[in-house]
N, C-alpha and C. Protein backbone atom coordinates (compact mmCIF):
# COMPACT_ATOMS: atom_id res chain seq x y z
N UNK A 1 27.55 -81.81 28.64
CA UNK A 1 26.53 -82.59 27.97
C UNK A 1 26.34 -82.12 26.54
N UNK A 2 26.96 -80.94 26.18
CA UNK A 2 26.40 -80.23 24.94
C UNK A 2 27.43 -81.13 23.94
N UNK A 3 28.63 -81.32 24.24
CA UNK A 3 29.67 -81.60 23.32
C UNK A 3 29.08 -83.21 23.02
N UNK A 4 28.45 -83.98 24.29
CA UNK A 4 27.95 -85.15 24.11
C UNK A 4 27.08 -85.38 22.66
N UNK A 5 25.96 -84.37 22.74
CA UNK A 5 25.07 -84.27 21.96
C UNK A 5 25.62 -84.28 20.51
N UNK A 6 26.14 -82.95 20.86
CA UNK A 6 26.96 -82.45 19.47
C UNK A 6 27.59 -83.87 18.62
N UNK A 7 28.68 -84.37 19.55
CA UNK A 7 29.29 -86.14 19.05
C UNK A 7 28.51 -86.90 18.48
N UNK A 8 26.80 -87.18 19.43
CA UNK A 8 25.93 -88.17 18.53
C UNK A 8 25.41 -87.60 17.59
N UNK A 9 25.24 -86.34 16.89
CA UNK A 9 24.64 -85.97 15.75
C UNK A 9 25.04 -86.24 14.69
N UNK A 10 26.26 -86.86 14.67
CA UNK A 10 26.93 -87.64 13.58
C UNK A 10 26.09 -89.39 13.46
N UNK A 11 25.72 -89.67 11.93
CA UNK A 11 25.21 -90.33 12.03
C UNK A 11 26.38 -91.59 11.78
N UNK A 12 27.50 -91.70 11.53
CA UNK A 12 28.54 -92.37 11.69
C UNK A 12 28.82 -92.29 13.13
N UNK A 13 28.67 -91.56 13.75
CA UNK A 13 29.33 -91.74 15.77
C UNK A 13 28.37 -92.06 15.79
N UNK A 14 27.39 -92.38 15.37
CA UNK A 14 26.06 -93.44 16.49
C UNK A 14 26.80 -94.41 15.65
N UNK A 15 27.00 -94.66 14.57
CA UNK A 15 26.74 -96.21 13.63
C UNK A 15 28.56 -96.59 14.69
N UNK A 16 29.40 -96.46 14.81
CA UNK A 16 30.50 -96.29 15.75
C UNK A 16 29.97 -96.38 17.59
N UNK A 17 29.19 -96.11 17.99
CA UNK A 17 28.66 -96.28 19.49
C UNK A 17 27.77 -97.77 19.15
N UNK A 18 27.35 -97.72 18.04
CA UNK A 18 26.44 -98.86 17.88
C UNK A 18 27.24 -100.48 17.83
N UNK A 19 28.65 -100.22 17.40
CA UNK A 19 29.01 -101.27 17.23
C UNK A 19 29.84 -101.26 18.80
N UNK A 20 30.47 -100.47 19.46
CA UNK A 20 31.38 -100.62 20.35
C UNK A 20 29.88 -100.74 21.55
N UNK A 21 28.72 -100.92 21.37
CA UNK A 21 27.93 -101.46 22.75
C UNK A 21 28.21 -102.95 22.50
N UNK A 22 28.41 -103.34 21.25
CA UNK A 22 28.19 -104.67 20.99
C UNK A 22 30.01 -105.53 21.26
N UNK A 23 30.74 -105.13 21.28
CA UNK A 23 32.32 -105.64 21.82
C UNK A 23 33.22 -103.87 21.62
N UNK A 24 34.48 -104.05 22.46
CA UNK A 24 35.54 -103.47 22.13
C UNK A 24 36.15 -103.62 21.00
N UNK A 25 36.75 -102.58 19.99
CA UNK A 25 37.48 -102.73 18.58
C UNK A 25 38.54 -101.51 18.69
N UNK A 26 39.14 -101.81 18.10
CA UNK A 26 40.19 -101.26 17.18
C UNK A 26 39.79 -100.32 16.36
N UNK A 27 40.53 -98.72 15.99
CA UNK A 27 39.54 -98.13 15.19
C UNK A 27 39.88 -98.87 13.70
N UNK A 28 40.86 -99.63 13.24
CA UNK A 28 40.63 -100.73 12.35
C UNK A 28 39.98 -101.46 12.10
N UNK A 29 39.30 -102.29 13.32
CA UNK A 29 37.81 -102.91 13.22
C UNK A 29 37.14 -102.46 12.75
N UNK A 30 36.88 -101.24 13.12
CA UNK A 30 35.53 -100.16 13.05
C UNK A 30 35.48 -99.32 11.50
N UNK A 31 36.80 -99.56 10.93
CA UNK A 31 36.89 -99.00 9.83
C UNK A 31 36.52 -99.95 9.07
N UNK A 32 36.95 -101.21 8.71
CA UNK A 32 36.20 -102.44 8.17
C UNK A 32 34.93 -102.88 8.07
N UNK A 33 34.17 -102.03 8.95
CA UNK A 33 32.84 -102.43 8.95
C UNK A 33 32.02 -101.00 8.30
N UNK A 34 32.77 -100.13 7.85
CA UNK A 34 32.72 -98.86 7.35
C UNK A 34 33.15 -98.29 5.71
N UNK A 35 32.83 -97.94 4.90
CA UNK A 35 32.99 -97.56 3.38
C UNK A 35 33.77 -96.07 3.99
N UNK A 36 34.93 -95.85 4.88
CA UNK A 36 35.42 -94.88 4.85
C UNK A 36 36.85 -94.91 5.73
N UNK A 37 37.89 -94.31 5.92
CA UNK A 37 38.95 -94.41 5.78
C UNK A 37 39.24 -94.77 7.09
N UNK A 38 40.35 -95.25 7.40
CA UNK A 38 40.76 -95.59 9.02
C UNK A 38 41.30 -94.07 9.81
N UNK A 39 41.68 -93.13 9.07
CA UNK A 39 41.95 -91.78 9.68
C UNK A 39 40.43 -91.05 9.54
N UNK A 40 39.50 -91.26 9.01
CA UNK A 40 38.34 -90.54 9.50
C UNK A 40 37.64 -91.46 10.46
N UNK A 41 37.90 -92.30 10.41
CA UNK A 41 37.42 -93.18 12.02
C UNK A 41 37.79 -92.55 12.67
N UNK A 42 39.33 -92.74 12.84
CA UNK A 42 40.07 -92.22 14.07
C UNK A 42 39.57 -90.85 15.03
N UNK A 43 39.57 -90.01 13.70
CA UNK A 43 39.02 -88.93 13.73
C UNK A 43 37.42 -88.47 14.51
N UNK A 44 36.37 -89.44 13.82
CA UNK A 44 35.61 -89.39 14.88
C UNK A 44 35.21 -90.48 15.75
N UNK A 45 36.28 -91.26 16.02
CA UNK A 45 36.68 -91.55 17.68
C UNK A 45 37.65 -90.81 18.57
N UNK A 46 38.18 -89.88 17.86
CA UNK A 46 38.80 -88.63 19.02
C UNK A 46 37.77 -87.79 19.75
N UNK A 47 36.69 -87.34 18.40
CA UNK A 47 35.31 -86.74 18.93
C UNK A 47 34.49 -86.96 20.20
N UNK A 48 34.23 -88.46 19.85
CA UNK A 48 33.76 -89.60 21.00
C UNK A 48 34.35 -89.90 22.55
N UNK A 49 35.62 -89.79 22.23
CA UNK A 49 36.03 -89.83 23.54
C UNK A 49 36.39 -89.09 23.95
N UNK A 50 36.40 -87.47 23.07
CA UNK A 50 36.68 -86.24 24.23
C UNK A 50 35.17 -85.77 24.90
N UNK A 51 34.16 -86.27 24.29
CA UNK A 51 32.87 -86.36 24.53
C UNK A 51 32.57 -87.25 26.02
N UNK A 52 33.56 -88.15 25.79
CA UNK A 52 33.42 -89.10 27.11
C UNK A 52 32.29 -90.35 26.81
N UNK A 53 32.32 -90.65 25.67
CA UNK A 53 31.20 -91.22 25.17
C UNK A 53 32.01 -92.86 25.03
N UNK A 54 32.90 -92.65 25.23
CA UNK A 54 34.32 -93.88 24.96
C UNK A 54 35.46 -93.68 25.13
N UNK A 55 35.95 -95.11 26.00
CA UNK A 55 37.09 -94.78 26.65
C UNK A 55 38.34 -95.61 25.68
N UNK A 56 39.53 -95.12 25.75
CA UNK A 56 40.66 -96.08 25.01
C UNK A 56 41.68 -96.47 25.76
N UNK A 57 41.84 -98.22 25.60
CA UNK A 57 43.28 -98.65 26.13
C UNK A 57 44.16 -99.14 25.23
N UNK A 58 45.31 -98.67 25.55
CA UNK A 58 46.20 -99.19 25.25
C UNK A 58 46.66 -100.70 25.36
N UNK A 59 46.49 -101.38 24.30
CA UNK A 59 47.52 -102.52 24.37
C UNK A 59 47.99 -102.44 24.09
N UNK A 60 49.62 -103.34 24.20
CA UNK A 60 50.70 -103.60 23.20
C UNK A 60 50.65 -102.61 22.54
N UNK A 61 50.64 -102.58 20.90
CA UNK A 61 50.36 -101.38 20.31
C UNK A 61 49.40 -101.16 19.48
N UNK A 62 48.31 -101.66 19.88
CA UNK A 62 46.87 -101.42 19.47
C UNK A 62 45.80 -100.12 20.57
N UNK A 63 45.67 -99.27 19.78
CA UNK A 63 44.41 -99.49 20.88
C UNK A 63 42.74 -99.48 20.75
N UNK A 64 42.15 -99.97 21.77
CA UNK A 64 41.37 -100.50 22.13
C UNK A 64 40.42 -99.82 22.40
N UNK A 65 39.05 -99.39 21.31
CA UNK A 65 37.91 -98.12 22.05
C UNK A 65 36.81 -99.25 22.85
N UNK A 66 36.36 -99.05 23.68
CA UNK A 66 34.77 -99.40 24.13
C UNK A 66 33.87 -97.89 24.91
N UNK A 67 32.73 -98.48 24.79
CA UNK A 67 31.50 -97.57 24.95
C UNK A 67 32.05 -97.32 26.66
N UNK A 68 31.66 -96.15 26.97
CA UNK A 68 31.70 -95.96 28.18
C UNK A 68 29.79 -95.72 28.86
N UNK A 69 29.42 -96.61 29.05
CA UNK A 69 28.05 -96.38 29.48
C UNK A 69 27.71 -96.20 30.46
N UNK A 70 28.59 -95.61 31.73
CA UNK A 70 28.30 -94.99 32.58
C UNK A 70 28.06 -93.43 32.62
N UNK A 71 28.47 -92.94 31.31
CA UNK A 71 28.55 -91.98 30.75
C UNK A 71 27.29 -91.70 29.86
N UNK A 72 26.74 -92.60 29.24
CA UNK A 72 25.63 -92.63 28.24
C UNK A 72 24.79 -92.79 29.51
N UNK A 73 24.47 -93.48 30.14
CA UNK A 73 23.67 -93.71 31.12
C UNK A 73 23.11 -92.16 31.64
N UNK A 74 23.93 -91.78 32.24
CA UNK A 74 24.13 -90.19 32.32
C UNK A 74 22.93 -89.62 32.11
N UNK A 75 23.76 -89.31 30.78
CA UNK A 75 23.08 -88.59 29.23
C UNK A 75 21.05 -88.83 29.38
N UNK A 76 21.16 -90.42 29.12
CA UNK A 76 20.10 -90.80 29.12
C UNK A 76 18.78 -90.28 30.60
N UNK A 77 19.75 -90.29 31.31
CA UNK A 77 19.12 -90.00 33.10
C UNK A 77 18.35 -88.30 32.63
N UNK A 78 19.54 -87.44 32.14
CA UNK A 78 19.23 -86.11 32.09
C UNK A 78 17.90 -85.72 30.95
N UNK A 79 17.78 -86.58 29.71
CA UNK A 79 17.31 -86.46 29.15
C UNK A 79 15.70 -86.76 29.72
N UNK A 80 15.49 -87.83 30.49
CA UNK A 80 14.24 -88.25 30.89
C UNK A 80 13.89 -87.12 31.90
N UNK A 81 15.11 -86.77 32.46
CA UNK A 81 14.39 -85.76 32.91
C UNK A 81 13.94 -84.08 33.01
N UNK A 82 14.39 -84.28 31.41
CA UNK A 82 13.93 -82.82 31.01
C UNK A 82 12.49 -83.35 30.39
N UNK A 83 12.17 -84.83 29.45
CA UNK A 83 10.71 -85.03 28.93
C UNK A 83 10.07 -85.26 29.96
N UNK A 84 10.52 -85.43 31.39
CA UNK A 84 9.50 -85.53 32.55
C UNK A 84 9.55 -87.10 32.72
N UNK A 85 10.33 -87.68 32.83
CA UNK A 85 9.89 -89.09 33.00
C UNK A 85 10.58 -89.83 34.29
């Protein structure tokens, strides 16, 4: 859970989780919607998904990140229940 945390403290890996709740992309997509390079995407979408925060498929020869929210879900479960909720 720590490495989880660690991943969202980037305020680019939330703005990156924020768009992949909303469809699957390409870290090309994701760089387009970004003022920064397609290898520092990449970069922190390696973060992200060794975090488990997002999973990648392979197509053809693209690939393909989406949110893994069975995983955030998680996260979210543990957190409520350290504020008691």
């Amino acid at each position: 859970m720590g490495c989880a945390f660690k991943a969202i403290s980037d305020e680019r890996r939330r703005m990156i989780l924020k768009i992949l709740g909303k469809s699957d992309a390409s870290a090309g997509e994701i760089a387009s919607k970004f003022n920064i390079s397609q290898p520092t995407v990449s970069n922190h979408l390696k973060i992200l998904k060794e975090a488990g925060l997002i999973t990648e498929q392979k197509i053809k020869q693209n690939r393909i990140y989406s949110l893994n929210r069975t995983e955030l879900r998680k996260i979210i479960e543990r957190i409520e229940e350290l504020i008691g909720r």
